[in-house]
PDB file of N, CA and C in Angstrom:
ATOM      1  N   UNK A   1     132.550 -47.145 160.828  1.00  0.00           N
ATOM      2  CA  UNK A   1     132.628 -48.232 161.776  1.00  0.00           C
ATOM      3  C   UNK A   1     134.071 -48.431 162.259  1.00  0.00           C
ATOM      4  N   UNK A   2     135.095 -48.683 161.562  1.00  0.00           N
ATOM      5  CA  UNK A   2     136.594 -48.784 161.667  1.00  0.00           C
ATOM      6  C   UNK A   2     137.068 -47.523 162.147  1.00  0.00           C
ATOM      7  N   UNK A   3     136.203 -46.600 162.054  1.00  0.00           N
ATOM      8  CA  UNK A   3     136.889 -45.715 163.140  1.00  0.00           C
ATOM      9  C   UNK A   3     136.418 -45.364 164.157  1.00  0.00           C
ATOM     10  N   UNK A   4     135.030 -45.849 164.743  1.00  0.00           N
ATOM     11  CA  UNK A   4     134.750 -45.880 166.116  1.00  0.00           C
ATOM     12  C   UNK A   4     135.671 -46.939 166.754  1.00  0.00           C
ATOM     13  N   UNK A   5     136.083 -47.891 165.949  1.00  0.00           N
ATOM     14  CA  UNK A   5     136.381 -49.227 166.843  1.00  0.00           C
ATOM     15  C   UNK A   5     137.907 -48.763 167.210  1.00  0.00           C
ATOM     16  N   UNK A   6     138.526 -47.972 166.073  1.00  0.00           N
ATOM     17  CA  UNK A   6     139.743 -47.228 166.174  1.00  0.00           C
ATOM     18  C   UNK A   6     140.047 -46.329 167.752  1.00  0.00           C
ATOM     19  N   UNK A   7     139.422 -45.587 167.438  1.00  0.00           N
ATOM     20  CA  UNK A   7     139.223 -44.256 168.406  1.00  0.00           C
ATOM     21  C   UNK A   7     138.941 -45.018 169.842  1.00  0.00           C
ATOM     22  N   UNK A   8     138.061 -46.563 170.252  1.00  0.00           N
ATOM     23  CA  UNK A   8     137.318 -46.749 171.120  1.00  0.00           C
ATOM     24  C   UNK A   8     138.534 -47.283 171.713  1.00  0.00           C
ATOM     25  N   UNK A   9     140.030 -48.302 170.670  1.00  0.00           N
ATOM     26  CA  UNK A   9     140.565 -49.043 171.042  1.00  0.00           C
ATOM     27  C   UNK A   9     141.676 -48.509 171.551  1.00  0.00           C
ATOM     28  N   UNK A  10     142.064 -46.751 171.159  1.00  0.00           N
ATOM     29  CA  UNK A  10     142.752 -45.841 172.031  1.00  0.00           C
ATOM     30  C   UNK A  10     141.884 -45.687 173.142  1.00  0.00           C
ATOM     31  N   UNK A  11     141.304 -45.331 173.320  1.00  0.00           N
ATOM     32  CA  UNK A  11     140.927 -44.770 174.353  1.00  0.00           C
ATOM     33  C   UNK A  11     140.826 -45.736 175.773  1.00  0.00           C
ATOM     34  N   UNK A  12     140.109 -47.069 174.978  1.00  0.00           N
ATOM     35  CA  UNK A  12     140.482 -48.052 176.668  1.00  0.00           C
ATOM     36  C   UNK A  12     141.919 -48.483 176.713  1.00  0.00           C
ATOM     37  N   UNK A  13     142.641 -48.444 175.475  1.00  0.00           N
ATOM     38  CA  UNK A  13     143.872 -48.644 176.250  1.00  0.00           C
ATOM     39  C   UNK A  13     144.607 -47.631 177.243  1.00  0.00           C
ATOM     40  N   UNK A  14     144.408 -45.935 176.880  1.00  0.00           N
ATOM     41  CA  UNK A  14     144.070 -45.308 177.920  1.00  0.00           C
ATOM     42  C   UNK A  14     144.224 -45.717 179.048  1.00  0.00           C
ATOM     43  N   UNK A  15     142.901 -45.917 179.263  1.00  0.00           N
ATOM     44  CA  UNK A  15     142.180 -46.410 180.231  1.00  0.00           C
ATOM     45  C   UNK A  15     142.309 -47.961 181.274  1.00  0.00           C
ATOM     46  N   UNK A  16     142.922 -48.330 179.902  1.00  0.00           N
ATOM     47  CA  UNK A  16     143.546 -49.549 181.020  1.00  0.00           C
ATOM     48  C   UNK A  16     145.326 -49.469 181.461  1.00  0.00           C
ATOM     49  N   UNK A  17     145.894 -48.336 180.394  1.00  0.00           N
ATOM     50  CA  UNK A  17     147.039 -47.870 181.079  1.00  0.00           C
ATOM     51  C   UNK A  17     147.350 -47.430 182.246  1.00  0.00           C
ATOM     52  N   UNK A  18     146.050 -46.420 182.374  1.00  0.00           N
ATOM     53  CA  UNK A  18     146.698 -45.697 183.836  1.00  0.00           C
ATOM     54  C   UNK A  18     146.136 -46.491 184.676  1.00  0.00           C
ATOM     55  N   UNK A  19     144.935 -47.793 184.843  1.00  0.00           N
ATOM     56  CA  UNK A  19     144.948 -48.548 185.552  1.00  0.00           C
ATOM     57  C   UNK A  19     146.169 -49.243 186.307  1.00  0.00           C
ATOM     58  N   UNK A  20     146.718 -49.566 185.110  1.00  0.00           N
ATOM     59  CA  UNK A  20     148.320 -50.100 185.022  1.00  0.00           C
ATOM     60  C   UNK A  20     149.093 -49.522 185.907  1.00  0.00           C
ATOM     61  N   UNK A  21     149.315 -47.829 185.065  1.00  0.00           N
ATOM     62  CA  UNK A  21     150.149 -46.863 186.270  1.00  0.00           C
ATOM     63  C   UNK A  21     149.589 -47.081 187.516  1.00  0.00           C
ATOM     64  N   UNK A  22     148.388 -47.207 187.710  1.00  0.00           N
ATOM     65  CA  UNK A  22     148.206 -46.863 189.234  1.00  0.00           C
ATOM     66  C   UNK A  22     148.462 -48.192 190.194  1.00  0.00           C
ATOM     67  N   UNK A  23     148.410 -49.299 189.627  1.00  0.00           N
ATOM     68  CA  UNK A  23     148.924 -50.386 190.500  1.00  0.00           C
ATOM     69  C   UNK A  23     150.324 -50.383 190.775  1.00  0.00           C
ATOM     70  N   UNK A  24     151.062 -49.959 189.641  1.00  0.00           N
ATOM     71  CA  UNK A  24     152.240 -49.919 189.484  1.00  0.00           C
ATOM     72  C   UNK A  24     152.695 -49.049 191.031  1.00  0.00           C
ATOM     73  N   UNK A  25     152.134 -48.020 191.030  1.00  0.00           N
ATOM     74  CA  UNK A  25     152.306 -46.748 192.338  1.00  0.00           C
ATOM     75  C   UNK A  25     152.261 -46.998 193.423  1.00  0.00           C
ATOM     76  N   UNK A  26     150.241 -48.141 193.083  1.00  0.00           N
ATOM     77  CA  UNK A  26     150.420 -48.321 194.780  1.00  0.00           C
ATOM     78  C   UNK A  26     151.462 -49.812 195.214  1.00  0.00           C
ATOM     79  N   UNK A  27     152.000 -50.030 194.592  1.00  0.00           N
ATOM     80  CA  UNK A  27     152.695 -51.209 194.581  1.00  0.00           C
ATOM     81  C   UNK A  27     153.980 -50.752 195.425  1.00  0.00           C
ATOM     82  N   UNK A  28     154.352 -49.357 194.891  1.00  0.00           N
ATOM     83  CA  UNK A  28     155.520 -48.790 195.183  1.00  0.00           C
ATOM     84  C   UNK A  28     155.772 -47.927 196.074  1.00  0.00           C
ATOM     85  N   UNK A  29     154.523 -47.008 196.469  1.00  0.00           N
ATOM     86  CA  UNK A  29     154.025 -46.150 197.676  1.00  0.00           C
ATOM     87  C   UNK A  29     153.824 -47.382 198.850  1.00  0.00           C
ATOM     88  N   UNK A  30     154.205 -48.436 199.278  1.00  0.00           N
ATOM     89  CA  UNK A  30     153.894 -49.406 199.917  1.00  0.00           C
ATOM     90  C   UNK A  30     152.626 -49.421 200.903  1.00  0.00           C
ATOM     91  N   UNK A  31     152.613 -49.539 202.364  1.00  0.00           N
ATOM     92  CA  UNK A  31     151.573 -49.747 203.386  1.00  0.00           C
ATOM     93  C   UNK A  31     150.465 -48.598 202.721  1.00  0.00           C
ATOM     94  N   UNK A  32     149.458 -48.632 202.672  1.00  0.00           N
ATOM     95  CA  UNK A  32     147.989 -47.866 202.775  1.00  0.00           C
ATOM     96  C   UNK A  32     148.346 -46.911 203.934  1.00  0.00           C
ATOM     97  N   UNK A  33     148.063 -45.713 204.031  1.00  0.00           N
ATOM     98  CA  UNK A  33     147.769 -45.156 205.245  1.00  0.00           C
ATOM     99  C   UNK A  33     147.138 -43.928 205.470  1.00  0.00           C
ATOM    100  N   UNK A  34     146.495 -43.915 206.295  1.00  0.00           N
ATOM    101  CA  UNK A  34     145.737 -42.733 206.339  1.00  0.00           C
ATOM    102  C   UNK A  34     146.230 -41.319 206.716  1.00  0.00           C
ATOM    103  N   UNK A  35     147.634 -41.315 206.749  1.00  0.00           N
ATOM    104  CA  UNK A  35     148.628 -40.037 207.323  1.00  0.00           C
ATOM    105  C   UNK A  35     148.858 -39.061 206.257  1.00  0.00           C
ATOM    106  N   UNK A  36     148.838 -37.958 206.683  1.00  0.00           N
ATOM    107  CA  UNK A  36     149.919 -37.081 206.078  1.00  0.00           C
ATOM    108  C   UNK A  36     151.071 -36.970 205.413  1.00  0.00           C
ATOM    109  N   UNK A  37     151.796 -37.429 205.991  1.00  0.00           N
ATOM    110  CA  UNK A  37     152.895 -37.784 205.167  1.00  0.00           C
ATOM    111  C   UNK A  37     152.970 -38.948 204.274  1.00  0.00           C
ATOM    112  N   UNK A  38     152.224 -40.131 204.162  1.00  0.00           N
ATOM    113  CA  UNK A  38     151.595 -41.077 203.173  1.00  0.00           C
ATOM    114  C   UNK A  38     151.507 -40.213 202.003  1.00  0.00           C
ATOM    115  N   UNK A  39     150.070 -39.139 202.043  1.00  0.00           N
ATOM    116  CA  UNK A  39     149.567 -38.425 201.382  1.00  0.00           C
ATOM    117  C   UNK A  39     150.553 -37.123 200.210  1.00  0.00           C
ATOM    118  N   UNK A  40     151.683 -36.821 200.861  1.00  0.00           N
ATOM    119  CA  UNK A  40     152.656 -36.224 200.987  1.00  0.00           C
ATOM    120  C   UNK A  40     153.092 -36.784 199.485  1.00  0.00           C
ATOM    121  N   UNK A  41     153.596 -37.849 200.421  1.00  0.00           N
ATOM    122  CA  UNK A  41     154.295 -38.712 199.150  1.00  0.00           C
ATOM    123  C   UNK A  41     153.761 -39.501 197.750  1.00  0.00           C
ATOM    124  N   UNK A  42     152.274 -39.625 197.706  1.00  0.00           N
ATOM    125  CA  UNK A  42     151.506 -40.015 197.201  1.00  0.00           C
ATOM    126  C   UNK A  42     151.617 -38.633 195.747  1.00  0.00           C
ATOM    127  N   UNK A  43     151.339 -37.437 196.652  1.00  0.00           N
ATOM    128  CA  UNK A  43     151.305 -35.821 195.574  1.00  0.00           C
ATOM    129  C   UNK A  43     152.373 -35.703 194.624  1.00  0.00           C
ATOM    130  N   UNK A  44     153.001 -36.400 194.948  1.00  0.00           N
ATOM    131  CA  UNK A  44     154.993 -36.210 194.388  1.00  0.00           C
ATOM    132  C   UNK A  44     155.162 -38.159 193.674  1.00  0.00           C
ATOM    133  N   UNK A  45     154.475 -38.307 192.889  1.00  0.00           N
ATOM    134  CA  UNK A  45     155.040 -39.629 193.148  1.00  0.00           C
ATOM    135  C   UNK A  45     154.588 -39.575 191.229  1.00  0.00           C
ATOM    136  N   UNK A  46     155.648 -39.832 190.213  1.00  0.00           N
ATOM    137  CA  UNK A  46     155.951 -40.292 188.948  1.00  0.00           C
ATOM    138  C   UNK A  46     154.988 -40.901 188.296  1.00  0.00           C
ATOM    139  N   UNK A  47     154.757 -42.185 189.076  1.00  0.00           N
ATOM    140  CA  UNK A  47     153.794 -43.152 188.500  1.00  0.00           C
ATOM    141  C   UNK A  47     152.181 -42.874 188.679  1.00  0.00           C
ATOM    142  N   UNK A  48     152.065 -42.476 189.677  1.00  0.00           N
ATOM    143  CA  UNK A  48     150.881 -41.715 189.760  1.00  0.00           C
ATOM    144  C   UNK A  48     150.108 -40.478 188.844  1.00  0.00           C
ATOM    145  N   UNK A  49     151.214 -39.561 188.623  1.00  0.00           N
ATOM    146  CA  UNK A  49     150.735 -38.391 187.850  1.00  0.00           C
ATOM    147  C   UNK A  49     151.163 -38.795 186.463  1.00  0.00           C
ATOM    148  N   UNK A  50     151.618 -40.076 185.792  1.00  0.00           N
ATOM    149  CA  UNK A  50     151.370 -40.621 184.581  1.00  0.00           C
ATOM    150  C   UNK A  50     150.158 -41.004 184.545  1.00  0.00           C
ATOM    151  N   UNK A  51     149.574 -41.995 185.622  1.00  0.00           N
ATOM    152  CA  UNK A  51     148.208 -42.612 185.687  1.00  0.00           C
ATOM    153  C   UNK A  51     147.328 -41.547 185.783  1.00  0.00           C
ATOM    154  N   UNK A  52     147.693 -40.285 185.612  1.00  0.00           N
ATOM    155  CA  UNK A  52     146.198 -38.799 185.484  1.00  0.00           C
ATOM    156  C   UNK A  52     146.557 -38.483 184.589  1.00  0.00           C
ATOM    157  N   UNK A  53     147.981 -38.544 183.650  1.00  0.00           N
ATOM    158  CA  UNK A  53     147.890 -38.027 182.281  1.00  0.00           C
ATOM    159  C   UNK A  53     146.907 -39.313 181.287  1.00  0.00           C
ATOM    160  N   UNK A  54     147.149 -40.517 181.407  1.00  0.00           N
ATOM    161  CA  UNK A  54     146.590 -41.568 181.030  1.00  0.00           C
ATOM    162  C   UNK A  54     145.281 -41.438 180.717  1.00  0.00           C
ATOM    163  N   UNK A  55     144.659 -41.464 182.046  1.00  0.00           N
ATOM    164  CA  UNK A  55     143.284 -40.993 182.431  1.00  0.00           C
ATOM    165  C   UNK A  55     142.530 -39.923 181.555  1.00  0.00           C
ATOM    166  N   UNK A  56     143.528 -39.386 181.816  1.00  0.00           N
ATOM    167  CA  UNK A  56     143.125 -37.711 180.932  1.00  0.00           C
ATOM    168  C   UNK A  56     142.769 -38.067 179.455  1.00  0.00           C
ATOM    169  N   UNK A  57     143.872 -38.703 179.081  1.00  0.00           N
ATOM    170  CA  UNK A  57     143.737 -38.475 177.236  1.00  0.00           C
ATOM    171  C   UNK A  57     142.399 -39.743 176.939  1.00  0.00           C
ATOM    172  N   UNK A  58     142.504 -40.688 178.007  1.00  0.00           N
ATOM    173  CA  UNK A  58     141.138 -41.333 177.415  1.00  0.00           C
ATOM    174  C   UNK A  58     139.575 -40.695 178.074  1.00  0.00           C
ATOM    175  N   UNK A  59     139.520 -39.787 178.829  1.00  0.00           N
ATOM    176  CA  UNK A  59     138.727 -38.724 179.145  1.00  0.00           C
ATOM    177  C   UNK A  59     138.608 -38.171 178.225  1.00  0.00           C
ATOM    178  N   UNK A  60     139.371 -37.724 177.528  1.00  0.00           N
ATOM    179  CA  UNK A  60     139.527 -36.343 176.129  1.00  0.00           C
ATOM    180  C   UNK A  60     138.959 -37.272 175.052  1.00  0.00           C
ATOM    181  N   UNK A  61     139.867 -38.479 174.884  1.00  0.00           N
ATOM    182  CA  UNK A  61     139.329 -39.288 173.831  1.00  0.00           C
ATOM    183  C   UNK A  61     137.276 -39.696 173.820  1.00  0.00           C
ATOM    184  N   UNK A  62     137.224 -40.078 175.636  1.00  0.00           N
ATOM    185  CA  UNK A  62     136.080 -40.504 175.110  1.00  0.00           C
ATOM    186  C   UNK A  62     134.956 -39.285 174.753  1.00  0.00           C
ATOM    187  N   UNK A  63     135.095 -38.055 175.242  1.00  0.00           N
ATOM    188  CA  UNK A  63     134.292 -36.685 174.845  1.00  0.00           C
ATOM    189  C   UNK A  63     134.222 -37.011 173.370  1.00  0.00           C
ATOM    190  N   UNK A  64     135.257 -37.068 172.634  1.00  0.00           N
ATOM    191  CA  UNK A  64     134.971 -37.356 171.487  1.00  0.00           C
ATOM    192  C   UNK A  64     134.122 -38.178 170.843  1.00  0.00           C
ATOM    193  N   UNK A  65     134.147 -39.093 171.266  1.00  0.00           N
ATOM    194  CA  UNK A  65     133.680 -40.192 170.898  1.00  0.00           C
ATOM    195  C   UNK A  65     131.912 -40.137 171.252  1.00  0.00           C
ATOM    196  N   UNK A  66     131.750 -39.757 172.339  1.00  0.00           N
ATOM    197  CA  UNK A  66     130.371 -39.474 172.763  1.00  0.00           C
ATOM    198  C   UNK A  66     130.037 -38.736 171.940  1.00  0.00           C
ATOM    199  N   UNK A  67     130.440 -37.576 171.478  1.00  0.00           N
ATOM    200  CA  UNK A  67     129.884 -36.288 170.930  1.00  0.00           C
ATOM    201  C   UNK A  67     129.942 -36.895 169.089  1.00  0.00           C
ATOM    202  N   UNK A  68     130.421 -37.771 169.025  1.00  0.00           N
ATOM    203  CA  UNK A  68     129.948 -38.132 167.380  1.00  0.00           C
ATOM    204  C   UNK A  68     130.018 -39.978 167.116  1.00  0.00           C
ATOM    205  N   UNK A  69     129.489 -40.021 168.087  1.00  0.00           N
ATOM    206  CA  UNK A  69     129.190 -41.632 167.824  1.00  0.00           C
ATOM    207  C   UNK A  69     127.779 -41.901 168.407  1.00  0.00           C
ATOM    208  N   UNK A  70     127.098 -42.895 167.749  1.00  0.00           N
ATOM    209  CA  UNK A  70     125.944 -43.457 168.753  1.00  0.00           C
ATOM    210  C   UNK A  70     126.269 -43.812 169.963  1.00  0.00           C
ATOM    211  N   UNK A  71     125.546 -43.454 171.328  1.00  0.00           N
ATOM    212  CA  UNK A  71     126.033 -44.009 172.331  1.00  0.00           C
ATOM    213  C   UNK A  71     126.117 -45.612 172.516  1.00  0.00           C
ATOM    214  N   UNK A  72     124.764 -46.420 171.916  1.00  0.00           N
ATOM    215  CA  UNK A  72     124.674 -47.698 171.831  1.00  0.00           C
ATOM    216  C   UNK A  72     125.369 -48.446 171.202  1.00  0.00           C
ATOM    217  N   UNK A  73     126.685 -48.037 170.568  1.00  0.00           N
ATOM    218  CA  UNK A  73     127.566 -48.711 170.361  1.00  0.00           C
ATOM    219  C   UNK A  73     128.764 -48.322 170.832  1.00  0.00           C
ATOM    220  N   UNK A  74     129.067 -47.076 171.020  1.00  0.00           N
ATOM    221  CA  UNK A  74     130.372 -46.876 171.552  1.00  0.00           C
ATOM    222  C   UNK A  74     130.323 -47.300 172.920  1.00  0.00           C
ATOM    223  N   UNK A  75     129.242 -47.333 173.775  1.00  0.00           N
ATOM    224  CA  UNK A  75     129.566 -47.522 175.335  1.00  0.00           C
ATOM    225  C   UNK A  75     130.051 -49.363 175.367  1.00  0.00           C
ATOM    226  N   UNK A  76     129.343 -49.706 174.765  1.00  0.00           N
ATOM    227  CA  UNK A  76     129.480 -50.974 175.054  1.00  0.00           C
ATOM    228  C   UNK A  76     130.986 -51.649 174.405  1.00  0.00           C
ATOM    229  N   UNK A  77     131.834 -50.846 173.541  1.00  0.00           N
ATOM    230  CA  UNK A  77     132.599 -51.242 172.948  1.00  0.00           C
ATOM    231  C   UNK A  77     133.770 -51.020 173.892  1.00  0.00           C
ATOM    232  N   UNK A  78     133.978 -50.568 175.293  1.00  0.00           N
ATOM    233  CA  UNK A  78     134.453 -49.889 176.169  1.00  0.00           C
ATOM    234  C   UNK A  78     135.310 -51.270 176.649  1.00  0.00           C
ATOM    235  N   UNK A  79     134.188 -52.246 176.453  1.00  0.00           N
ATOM    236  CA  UNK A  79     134.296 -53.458 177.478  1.00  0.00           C
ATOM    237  C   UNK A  79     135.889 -54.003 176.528  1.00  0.00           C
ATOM    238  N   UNK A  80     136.644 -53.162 176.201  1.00  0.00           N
ATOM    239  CA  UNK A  80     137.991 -53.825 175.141  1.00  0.00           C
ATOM    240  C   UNK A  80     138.961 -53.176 176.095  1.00  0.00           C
ATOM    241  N   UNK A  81     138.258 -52.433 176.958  1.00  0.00           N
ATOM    242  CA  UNK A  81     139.615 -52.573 178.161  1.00  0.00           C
ATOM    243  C   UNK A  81     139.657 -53.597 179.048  1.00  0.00           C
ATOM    244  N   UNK A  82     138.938 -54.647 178.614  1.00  0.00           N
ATOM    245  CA  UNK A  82     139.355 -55.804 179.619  1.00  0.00           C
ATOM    246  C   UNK A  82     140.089 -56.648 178.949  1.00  0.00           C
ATOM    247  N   UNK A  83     140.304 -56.150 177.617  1.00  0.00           N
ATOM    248  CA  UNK A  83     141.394 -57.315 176.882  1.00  0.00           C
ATOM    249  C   UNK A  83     142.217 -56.625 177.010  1.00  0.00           C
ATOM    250  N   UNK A  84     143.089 -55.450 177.040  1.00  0.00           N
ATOM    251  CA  UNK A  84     143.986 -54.485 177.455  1.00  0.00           C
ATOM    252  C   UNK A  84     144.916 -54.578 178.573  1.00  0.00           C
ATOM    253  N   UNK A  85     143.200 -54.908 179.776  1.00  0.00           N
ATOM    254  CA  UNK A  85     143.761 -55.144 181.269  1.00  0.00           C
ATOM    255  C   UNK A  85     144.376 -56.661 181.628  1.00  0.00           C
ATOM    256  N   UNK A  86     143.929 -57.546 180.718  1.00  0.00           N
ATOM    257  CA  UNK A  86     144.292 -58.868 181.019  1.00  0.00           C
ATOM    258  C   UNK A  86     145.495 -59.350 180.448  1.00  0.00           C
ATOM    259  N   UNK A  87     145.713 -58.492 178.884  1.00  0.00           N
ATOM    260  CA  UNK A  87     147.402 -58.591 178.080  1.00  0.00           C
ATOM    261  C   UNK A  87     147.910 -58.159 179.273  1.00  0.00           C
ATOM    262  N   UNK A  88     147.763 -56.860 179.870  1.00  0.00           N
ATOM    263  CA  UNK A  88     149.263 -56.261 180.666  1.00  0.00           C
ATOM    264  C   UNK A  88     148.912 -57.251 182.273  1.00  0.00           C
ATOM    265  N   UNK A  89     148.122 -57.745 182.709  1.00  0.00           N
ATOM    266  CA  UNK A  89     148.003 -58.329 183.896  1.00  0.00           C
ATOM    267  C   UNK A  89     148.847 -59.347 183.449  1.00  0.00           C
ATOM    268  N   UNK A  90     148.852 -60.186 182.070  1.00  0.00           N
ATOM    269  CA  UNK A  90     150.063 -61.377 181.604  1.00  0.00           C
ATOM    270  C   UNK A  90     151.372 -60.838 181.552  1.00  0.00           C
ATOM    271  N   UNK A  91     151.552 -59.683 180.852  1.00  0.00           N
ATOM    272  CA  UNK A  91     152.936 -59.281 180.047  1.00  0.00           C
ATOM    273  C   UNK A  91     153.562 -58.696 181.548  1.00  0.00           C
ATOM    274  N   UNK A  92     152.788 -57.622 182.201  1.00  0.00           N
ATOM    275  CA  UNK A  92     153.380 -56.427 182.733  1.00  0.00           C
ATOM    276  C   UNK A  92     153.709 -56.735 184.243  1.00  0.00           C
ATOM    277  N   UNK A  93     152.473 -57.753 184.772  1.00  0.00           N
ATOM    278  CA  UNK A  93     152.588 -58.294 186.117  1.00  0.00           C
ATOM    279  C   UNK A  93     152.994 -59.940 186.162  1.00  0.00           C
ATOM    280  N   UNK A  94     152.948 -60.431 185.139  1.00  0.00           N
ATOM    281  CA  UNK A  94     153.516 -61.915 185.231  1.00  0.00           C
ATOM    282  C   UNK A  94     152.624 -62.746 185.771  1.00  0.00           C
ATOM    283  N   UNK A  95     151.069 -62.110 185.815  1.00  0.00           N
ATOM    284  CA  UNK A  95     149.739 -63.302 186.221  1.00  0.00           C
ATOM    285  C   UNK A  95     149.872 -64.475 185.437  1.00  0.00           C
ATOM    286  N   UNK A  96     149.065 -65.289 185.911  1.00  0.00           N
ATOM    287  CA  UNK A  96     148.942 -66.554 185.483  1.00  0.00           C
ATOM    288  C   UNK A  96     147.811 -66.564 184.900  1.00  0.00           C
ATOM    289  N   UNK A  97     147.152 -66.708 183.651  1.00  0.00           N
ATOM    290  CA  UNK A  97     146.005 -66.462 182.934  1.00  0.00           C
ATOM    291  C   UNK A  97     145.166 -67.830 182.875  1.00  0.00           C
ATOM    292  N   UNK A  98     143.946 -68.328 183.442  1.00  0.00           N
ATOM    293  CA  UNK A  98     143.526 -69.593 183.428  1.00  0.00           C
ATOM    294  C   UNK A  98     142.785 -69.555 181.886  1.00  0.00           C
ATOM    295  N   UNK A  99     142.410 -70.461 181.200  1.00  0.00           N
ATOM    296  CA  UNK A  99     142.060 -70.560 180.056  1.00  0.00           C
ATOM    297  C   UNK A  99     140.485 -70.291 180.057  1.00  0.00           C
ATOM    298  N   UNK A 100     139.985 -70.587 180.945  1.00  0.00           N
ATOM    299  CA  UNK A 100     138.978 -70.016 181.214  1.00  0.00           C
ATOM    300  C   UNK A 100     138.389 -68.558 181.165  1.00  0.00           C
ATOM    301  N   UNK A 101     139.363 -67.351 181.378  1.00  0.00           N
ATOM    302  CA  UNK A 101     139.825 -66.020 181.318  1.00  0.00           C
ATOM    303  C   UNK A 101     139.638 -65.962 179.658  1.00  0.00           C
ATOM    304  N   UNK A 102     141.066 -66.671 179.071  1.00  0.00           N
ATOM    305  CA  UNK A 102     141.134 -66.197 177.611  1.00  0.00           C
ATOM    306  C   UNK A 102     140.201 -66.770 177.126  1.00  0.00           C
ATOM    307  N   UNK A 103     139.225 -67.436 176.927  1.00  0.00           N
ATOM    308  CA  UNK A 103     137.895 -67.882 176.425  1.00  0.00           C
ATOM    309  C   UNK A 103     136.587 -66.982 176.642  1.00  0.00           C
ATOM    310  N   UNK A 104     136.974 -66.268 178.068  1.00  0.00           N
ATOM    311  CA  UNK A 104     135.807 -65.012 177.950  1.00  0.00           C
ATOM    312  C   UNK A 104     136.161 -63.609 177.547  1.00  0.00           C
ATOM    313  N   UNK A 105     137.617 -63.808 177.311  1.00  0.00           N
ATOM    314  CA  UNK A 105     138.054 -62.734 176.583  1.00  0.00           C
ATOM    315  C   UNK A 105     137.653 -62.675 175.166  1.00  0.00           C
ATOM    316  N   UNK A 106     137.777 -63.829 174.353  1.00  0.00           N
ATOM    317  CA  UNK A 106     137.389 -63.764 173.352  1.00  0.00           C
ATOM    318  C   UNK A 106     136.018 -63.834 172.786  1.00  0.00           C
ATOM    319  N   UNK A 107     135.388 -63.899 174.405  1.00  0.00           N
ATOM    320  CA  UNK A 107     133.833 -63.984 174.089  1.00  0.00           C
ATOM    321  C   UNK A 107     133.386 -61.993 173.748  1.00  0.00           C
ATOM    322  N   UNK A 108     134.102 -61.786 174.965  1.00  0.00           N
ATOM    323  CA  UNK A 108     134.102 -59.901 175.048  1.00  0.00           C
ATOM    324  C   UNK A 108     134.313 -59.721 173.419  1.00  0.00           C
ATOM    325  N   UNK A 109     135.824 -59.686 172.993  1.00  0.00           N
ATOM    326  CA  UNK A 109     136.096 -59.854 171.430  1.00  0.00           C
ATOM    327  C   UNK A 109     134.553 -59.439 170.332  1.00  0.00           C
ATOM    328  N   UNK A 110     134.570 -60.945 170.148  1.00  0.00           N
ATOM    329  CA  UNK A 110     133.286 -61.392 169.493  1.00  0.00           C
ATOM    330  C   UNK A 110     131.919 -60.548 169.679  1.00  0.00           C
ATOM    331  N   UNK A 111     131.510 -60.636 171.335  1.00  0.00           N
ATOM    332  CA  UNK A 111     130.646 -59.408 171.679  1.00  0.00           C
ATOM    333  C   UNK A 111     130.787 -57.997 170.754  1.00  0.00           C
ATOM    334  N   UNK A 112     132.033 -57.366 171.202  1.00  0.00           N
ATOM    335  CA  UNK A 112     132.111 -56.481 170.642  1.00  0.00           C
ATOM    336  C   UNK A 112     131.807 -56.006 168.704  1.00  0.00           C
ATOM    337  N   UNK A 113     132.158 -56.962 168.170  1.00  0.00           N
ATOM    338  CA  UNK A 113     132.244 -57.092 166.586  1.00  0.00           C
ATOM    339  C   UNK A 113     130.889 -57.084 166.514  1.00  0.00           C
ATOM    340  N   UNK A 114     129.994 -58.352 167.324  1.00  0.00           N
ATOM    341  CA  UNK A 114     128.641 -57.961 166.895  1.00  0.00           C
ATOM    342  C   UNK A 114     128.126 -56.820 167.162  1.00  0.00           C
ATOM    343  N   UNK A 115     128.395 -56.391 168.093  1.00  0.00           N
ATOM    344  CA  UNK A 115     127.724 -55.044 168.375  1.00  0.00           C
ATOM    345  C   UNK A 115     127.641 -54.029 167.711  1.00  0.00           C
ATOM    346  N   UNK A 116     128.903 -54.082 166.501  1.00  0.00           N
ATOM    347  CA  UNK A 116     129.161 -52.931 165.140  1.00  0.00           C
ATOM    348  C   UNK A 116     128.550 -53.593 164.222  1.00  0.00           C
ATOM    349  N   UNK A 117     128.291 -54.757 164.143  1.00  0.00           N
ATOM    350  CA  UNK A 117     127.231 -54.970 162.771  1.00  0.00           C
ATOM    351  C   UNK A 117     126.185 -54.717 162.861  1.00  0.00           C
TER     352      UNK A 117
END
């Protein structure tokens, strides 16, 4: 059990990392655009091709995880990248977290624990 929850809690952080990276990018690649040279710069860009190594290792991670876990518990245990995404939306972007948020975070939490018993 402690090591699905292990393995599950790499992997969405993963997963909510390169989320991370990738806001971070388009934050920094500025206007949207549908050009060429947008695109250009998009191919060449740091933060971006961290957010596919990111991607990657919780891709790799979750193969694992599929291939020797029940699916009915590992999929659902996934939902711990939204506590991941909401720490770094506080820490990393300086959101404003309504209490309302951290109360269904800890509902996710809780969710999750039952779901391994």
């Amino acid at each position: 059990m402690w090591k699905l929850i292990g393995l599950v809690s790499l992997q969405t952080f993963f997963l909510a990392g390169g989320q991370v990276l990738l806001k971070i990018a388009m934050q920094q690649l500025g206007k949207f655009e549908w050009t060429w040279a947008y695109f250009k710069t998009v191919l060449v860009d740091w933060w971006l091709l961290a957010c596919g190594i990111s991607f990657g290792f919780a891709a790799v991670l979750w193969l694992y995880i599929i291939k020797r876990f029940p699916f009915s518990q590992a999929y659902p245990l996934t939902s711990m990248a939204f506590v991941f995404g909401m720490i770094a939306a506080w820490l990393v972007f300086g959101e404003s977290i309504p209490l309302s948020r951290w109360i269904g975070l800890i509902m996710v939490v809780a969710g999750c624990f039952l779901i391994m018993r």
